[in-house]
Protein backbone atom coordinates (compact mmCIF):
# COMPACT_ATOMS: atom_id res chain seq x y z
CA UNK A 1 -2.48 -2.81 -28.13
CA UNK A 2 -4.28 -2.37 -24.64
CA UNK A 3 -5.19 1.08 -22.95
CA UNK A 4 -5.00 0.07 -19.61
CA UNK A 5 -5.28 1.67 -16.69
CA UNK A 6 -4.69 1.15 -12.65
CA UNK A 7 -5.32 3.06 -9.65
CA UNK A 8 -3.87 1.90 -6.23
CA UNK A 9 -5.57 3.29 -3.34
CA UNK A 10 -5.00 4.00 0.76
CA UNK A 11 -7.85 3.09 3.25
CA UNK A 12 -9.89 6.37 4.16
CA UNK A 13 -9.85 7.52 7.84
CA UNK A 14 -9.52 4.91 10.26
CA UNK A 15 -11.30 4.85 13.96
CA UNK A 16 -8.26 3.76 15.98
CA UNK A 17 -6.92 7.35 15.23
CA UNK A 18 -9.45 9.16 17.36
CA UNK A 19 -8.74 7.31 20.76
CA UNK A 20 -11.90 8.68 22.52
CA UNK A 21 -14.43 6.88 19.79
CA UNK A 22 -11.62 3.53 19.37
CA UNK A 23 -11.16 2.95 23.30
CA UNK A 24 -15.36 2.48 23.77
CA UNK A 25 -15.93 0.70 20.62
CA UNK A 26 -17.15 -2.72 20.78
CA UNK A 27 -14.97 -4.27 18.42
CA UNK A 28 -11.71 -2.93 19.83
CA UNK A 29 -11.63 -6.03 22.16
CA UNK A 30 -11.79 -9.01 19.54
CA UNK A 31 -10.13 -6.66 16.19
CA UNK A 32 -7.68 -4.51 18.06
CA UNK A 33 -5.94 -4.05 14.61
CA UNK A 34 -8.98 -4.14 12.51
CA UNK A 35 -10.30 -0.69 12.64
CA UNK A 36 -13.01 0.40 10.83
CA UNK A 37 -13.30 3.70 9.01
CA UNK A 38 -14.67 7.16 10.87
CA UNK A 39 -17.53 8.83 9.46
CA UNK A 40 -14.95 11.18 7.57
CA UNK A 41 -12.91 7.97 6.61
CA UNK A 42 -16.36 6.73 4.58
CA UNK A 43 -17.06 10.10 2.72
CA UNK A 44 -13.63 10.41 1.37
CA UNK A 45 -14.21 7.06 0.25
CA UNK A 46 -17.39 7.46 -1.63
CA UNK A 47 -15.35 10.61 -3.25
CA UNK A 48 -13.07 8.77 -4.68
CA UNK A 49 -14.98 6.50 -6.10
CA UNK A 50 -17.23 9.38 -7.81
CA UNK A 51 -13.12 10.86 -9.04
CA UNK A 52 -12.76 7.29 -10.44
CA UNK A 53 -15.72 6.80 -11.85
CA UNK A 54 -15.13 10.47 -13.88
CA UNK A 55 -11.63 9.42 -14.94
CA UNK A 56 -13.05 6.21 -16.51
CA UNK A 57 -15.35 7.99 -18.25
CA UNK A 58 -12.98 10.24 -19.50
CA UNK A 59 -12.41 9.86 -23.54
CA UNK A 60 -9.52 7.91 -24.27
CA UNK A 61 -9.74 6.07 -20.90
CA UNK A 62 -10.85 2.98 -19.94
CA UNK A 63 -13.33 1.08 -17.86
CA UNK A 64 -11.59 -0.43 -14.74
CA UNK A 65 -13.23 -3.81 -14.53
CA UNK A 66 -11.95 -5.22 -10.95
CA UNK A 67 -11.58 -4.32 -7.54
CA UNK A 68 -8.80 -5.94 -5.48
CA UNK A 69 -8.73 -5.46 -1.62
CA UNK A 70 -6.61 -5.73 1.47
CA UNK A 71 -9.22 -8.00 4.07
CA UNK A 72 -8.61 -5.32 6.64
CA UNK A 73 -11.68 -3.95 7.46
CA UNK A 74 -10.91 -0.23 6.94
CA UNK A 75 -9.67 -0.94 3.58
CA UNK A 76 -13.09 -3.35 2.64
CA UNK A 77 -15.07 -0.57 3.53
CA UNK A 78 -13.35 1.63 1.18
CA UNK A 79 -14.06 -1.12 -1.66
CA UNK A 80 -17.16 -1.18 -0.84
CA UNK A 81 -17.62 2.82 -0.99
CA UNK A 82 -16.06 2.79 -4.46
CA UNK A 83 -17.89 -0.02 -5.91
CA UNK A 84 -21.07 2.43 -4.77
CA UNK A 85 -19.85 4.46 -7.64
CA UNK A 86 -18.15 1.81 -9.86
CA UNK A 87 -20.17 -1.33 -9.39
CA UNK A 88 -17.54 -4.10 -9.53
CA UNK A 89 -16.86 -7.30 -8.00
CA UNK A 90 -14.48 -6.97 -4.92
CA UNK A 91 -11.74 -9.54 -4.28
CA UNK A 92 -9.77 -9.84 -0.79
CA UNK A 93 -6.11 -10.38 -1.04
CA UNK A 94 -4.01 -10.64 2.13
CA UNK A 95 -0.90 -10.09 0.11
CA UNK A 96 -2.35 -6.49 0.01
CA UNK A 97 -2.51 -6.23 3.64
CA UNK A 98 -1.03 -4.15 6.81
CA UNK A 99 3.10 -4.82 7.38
CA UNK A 100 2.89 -7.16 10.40
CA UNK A 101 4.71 -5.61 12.75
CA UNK A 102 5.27 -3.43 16.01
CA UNK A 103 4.20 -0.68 14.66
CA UNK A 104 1.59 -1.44 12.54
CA UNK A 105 0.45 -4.24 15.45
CA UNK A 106 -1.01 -3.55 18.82
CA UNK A 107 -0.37 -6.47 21.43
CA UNK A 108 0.46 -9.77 21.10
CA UNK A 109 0.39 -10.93 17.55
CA UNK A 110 3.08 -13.15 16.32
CA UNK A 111 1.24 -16.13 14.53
CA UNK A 112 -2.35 -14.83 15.18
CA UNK A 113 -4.37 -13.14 12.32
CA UNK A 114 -5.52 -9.74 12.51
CA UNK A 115 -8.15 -9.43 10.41
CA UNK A 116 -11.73 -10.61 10.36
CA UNK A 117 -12.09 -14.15 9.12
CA UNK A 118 -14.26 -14.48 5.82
CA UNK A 119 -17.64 -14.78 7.79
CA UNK A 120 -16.79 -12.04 10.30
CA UNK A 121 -16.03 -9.87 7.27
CA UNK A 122 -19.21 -9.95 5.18
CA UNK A 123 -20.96 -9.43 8.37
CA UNK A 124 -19.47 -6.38 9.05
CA UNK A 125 -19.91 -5.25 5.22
CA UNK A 126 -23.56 -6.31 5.03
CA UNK A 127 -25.34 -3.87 6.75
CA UNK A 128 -23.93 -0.85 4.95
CA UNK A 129 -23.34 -2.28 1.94
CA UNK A 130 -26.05 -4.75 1.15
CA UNK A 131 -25.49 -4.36 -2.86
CA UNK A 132 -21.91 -5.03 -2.38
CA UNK A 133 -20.53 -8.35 -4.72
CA UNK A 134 -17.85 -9.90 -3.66
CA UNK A 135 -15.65 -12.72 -5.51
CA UNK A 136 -16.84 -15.92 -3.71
CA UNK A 137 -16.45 -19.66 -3.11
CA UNK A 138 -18.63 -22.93 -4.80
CA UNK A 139 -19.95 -22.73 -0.92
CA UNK A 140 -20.87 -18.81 -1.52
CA UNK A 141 -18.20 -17.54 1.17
CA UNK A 142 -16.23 -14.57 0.46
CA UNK A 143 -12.73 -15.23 -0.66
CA UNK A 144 -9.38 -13.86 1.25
CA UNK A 145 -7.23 -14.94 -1.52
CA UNK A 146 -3.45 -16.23 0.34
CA UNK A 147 -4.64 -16.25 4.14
CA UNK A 148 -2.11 -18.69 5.08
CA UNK A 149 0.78 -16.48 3.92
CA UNK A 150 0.21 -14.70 7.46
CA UNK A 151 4.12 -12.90 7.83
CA UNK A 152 6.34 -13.74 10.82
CA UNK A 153 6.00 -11.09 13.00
CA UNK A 154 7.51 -8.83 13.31
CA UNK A 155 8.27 -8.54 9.48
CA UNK A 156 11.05 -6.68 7.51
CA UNK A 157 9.70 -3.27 6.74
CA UNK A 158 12.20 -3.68 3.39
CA UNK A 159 10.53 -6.77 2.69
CA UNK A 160 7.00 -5.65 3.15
CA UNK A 161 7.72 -2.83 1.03
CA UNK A 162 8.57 -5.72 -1.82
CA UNK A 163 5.67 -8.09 -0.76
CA UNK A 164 3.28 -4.73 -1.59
CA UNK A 165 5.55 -4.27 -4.91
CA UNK A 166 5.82 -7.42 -6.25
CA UNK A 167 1.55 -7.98 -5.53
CA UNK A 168 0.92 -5.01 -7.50
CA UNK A 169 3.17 -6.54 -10.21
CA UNK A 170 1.12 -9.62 -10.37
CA UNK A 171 -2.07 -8.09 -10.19
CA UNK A 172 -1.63 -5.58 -12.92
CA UNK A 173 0.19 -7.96 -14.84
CA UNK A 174 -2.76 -10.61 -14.59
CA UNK A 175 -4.83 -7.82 -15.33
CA UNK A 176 -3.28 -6.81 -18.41
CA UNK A 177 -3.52 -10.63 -19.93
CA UNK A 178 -7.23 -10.85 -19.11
CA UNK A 179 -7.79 -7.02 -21.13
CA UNK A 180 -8.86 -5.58 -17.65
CA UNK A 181 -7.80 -2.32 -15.73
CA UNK A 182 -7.56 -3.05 -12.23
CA UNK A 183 -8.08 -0.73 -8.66
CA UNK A 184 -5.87 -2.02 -5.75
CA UNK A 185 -7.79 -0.76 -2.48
CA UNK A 186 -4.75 -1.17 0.57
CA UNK A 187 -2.76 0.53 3.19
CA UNK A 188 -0.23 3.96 3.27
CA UNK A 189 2.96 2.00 2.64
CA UNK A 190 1.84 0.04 -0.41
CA UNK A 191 0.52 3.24 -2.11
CA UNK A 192 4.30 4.62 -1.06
CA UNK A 193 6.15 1.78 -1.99
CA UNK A 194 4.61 1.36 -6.03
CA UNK A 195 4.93 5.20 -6.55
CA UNK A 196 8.74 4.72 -5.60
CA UNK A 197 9.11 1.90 -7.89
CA UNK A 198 7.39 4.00 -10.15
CA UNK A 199 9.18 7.35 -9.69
CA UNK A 200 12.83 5.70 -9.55
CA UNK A 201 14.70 9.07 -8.05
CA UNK A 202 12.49 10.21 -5.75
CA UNK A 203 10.73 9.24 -2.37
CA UNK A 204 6.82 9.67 -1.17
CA UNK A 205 7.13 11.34 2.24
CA UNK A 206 3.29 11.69 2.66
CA UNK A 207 0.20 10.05 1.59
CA UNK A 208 -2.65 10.98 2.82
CA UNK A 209 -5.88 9.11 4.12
CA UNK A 210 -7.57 8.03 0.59
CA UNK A 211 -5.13 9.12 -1.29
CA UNK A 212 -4.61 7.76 -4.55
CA UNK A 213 -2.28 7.17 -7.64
CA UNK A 214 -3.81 6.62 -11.17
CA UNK A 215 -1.53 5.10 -13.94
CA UNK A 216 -2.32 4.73 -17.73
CA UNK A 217 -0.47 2.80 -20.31
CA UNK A 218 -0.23 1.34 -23.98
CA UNK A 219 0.63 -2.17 -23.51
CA UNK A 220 1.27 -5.35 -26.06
CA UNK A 221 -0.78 -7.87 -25.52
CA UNK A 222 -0.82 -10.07 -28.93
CA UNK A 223 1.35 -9.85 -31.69
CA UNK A 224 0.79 -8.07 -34.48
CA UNK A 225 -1.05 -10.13 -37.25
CA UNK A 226 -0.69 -13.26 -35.10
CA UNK A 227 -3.18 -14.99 -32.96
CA UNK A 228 0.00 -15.16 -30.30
CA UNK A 229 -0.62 -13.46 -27.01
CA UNK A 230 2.73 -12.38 -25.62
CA UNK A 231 4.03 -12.50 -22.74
CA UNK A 232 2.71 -9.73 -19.90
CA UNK A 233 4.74 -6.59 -19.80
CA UNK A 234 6.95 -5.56 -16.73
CA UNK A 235 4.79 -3.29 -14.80
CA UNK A 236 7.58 -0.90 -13.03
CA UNK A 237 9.72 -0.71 -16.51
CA UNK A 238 6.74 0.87 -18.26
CA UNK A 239 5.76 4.30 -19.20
CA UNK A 240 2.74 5.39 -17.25
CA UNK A 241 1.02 8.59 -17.33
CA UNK A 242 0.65 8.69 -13.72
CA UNK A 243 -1.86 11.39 -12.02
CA UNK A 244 -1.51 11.52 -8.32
CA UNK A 245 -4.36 13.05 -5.88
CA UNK A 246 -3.97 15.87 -3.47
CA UNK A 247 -1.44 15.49 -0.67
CA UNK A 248 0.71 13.12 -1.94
CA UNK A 249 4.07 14.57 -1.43
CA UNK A 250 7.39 13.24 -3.48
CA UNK A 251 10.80 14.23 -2.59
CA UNK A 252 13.88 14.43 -4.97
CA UNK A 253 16.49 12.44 -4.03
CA UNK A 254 20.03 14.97 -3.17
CA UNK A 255 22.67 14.30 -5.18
CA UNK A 256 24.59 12.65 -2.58
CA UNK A 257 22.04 9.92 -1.84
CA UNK A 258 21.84 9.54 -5.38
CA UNK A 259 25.73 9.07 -5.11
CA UNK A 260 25.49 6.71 -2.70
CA UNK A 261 23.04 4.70 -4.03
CA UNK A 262 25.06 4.08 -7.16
CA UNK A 263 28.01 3.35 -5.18
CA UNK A 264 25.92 0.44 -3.32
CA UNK A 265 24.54 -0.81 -6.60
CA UNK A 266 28.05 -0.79 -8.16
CA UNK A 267 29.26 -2.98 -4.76
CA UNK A 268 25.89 -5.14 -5.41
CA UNK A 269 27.04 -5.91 -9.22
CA UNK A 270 30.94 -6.71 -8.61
CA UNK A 271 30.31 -8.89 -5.84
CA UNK A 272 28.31 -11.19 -8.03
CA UNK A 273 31.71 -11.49 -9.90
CA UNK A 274 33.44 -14.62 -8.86
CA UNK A 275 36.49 -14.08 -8.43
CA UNK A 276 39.08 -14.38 -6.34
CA UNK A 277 40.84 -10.70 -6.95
CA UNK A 278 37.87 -8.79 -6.59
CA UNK A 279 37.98 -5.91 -4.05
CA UNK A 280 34.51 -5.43 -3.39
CA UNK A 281 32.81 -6.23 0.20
CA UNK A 282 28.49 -5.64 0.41
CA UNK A 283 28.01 -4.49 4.03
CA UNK A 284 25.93 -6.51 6.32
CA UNK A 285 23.10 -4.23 5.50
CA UNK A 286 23.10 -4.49 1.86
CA UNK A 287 23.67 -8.63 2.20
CA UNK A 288 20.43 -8.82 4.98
CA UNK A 289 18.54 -6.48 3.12
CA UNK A 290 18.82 -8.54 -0.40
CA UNK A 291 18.19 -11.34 1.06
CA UNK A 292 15.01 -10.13 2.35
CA UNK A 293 13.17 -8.28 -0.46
CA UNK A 294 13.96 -11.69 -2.64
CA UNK A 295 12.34 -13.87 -0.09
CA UNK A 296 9.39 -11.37 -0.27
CA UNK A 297 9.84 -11.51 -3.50
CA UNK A 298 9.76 -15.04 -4.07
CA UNK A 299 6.96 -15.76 -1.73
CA UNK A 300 4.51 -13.73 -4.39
CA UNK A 301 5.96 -14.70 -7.72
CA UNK A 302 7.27 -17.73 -8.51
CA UNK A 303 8.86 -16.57 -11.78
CA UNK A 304 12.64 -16.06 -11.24
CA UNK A 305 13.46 -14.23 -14.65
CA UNK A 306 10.42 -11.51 -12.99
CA UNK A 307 12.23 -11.54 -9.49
CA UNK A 308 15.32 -10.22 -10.90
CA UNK A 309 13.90 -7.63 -12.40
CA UNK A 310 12.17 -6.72 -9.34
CA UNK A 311 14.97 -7.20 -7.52
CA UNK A 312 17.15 -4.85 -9.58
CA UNK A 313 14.50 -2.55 -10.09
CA UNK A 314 13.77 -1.80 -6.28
CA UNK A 315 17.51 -1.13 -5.81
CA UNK A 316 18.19 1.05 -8.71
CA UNK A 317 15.39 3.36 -7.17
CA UNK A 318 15.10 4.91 -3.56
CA UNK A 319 12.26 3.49 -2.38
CA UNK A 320 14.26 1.50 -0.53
CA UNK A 321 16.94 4.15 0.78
CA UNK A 322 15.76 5.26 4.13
CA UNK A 323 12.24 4.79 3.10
CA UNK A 324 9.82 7.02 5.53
CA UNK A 325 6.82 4.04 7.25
CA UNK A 326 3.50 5.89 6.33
CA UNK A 327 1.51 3.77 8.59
CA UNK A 328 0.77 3.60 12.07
CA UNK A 329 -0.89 1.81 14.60
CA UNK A 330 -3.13 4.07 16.75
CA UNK A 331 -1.99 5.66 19.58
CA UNK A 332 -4.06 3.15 22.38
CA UNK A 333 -1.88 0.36 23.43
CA UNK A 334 -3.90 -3.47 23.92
CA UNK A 335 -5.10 -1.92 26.98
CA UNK A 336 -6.83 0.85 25.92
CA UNK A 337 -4.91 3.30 27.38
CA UNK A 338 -2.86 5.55 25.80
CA UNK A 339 0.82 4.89 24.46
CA UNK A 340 3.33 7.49 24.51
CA UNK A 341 6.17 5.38 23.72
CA UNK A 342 6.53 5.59 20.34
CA UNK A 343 5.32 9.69 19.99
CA UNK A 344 8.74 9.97 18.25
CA UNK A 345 9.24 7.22 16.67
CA UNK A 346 7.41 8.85 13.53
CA UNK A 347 9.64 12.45 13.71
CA UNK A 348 12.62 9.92 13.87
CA UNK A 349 12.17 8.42 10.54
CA UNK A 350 12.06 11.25 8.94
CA UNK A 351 14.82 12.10 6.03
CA UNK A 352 16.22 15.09 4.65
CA UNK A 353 15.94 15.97 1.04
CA UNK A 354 14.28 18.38 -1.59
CA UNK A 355 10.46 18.96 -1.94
CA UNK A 356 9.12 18.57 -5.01
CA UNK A 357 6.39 21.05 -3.97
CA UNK A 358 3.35 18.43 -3.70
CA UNK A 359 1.29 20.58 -1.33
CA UNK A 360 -1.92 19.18 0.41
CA UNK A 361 -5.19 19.68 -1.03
CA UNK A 362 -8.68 21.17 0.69
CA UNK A 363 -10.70 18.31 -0.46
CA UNK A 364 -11.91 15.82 1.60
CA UNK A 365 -9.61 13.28 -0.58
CA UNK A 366 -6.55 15.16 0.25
CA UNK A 367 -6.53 16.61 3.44
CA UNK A 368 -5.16 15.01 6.83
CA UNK A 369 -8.09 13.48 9.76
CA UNK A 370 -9.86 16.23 11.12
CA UNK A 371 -9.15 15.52 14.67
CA UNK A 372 -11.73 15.31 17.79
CA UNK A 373 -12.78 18.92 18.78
CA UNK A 374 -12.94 17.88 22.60
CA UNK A 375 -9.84 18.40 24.45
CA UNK A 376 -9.53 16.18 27.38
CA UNK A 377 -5.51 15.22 28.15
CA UNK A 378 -6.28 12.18 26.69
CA UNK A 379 -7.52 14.35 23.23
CA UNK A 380 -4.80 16.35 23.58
CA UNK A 381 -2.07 13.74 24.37
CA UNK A 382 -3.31 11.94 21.26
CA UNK A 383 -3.54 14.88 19.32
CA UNK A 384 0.26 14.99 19.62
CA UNK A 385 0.92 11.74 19.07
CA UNK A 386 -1.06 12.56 15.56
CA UNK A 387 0.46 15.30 14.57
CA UNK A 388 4.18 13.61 14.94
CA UNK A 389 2.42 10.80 12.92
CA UNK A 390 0.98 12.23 9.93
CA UNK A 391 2.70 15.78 9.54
């Protein structure tokens, strides 16, 4: 039997949100969508590091043994903060990284990558992070594990929310074969999306910059008085003893969604009856929105028997009903001027439903960016524009 344990983890506080610093900064130009962290952004970082560095040590726990990244920059520096505290090996995974799209995306990006190249990224980590190791080549380059499964832009939000799900499936999975407890360093929607796979009735309306999740589990991995290693456990049909920082907020599904959703799934299930008396009709949206969570699905694991399950899994749960997009671009266009286009795109999103009474935390872990004290129109404007955002 294997203790193991995983923690999946947002970014910290990212530059582009404090348009005054992002519009001057010399990498805005070449990375428009590769931010790097703020000042805050790093020492929220380092913090949670030192929180899991204390859990590990806890008794009972264990040692997490890997650190796997999205390439983004904001999200490498975040690696690279933790690993301060936990001194692992860092691996870059772009099936960890940003959704590609509009909103998520400033300018022109269909078919272009948005992150630093391999190079351009340990150049960027070097200076304050010398110590940093990082999972390399024969050649000693840094590895971006699946860089040529760039998404079409714009993609699916449903099946980015699955391309997040199923990676974290993998990687734990992997994980738990090789006797290893893995942290997952990525973005807002991916730390979203695995708590509602994991949390089956309810949605995440809020995670905060840095939050994290931290899961725990018995797991088989060899049979009992055989030298046969079985096969790797489902990660979202487990039992976890989950702990959850400051901030992140969870909302109980009403009954009537909950209604509904069983409804759907009971349309889903008769219509893969073939026959010719049956009654039942999906709607376009439930036929285009299948068909997109198993191509995400398929494009990270290559195991049908798994896909189903993830596939059933994701719509027996609501992280797919009306999910809310945690993420967001910041609020300067390619330009460099301010966008006020999408100020309500955020408040529009938003669902109804019951709080579980998650309330944010005072820590610098848990609580939202500290904005820019000065107060020019263009402060002010994006100070909005924030608040919309992340509120």
């Amino acid at each position: 039997m294997l203790n193991q344990s995983f923690a999946v983890v947002r970014h910290g506080h990212r530059l582009d949100h404090v348009p005054e610093e992002w519009k001057h900064h010399p990498d805005r130009p070449k990375h428009p969508n590769d931010t790097p962290l703020t000042e805050e952004g790093f020492s929220a970082a380092r913090e949670v590091g030192k929180r899991l560095k204390a859990y590990s040590e806890e008794p009972g726990y264990p040692k997490f043994g890997v650190i796997v990244c999205s390439p983004y920059l904001r999200c490498a520096q975040t690696a690279c903060c933790i690993a301060e505290s936990l001194p692992l090996r860092i691996r870059f995974d772009l099936c960890l990284g940003e959704i590609f799209d509009a909103t998520a995306m400033r300018g022109n990006v269909a078919g272009k990558r948005q992150h630093r190249s391999a190079t351009e990224l340990e150049a960027a980590l070097k200076h304050d992070f010398p110590d940093a190791q990082f999972v390399r080549t024969e050649d000693n380059e840094l590895v971006i594990s699946n860089e040529k499964k760039l998404p079409d832009f714009p993609e699916p939000f449903d099946g980015a929310l699955m391309r997040f799900c199923a990676k974290v499936h993998k990687l734990v999975r992997q994980a738990a074969s090789e006797l290893v407890s893995p942290i997952i360093v990525t973005h807002g929607d991916c730390v979203s999306a695995v708590l509602g796979m994991l949390y089956g009735d309810k949605q995440v309306k809020r995670v905060p910059m840095a939050g994290y999740a931290l899961g725990n589990r018995n797991v088989k991995v060899m049979k009992k008085d055989a030298n046969t290693v079985l096969k790797p456990a489902d990660v979202y049909g487990q039992q976890w003893d989950l702990r959850l920082s400051d901030g992140i907020e969870l909302v109980q599904a009403s009954h009537e969604h909950l209604e509904r959703r069983h409804s759907n799934m009971d349309q889903i299930r008769h219509s893969m009856i073939k026959s010719a008396g049956s009654a039942y009709e999906l709607t376009p949206r439930s036929v285009e929105q299948r068909h997109t969570i198993s191509f995400a699905a398929r494009n990270i694991v290559d195991d049908e028997e798994v896909v189903g399950k993830l596939i059933k899994k994701a719509q027996n749960t609501e992280f797919l009903q009306d999910p809310d997009r945690i993420s967001y671009a910041g609020p300067l266009n390619a330009d460099g001027n301010l966008d006020t286009s999408r100020q309500n795109s955020a408040s529009s999103q938003r669902t109804g439903g019951k709080s579980v009474g998650v309330v944010p935390g005072e820590s610098a872990i848990a609580k939202d960016y500290t904005l820019a004290k000065r107060q020019n129109s263009v402060a002010r404007a994006a100070c909005e524009w924030l608040c919309r955002a992340f509120l």
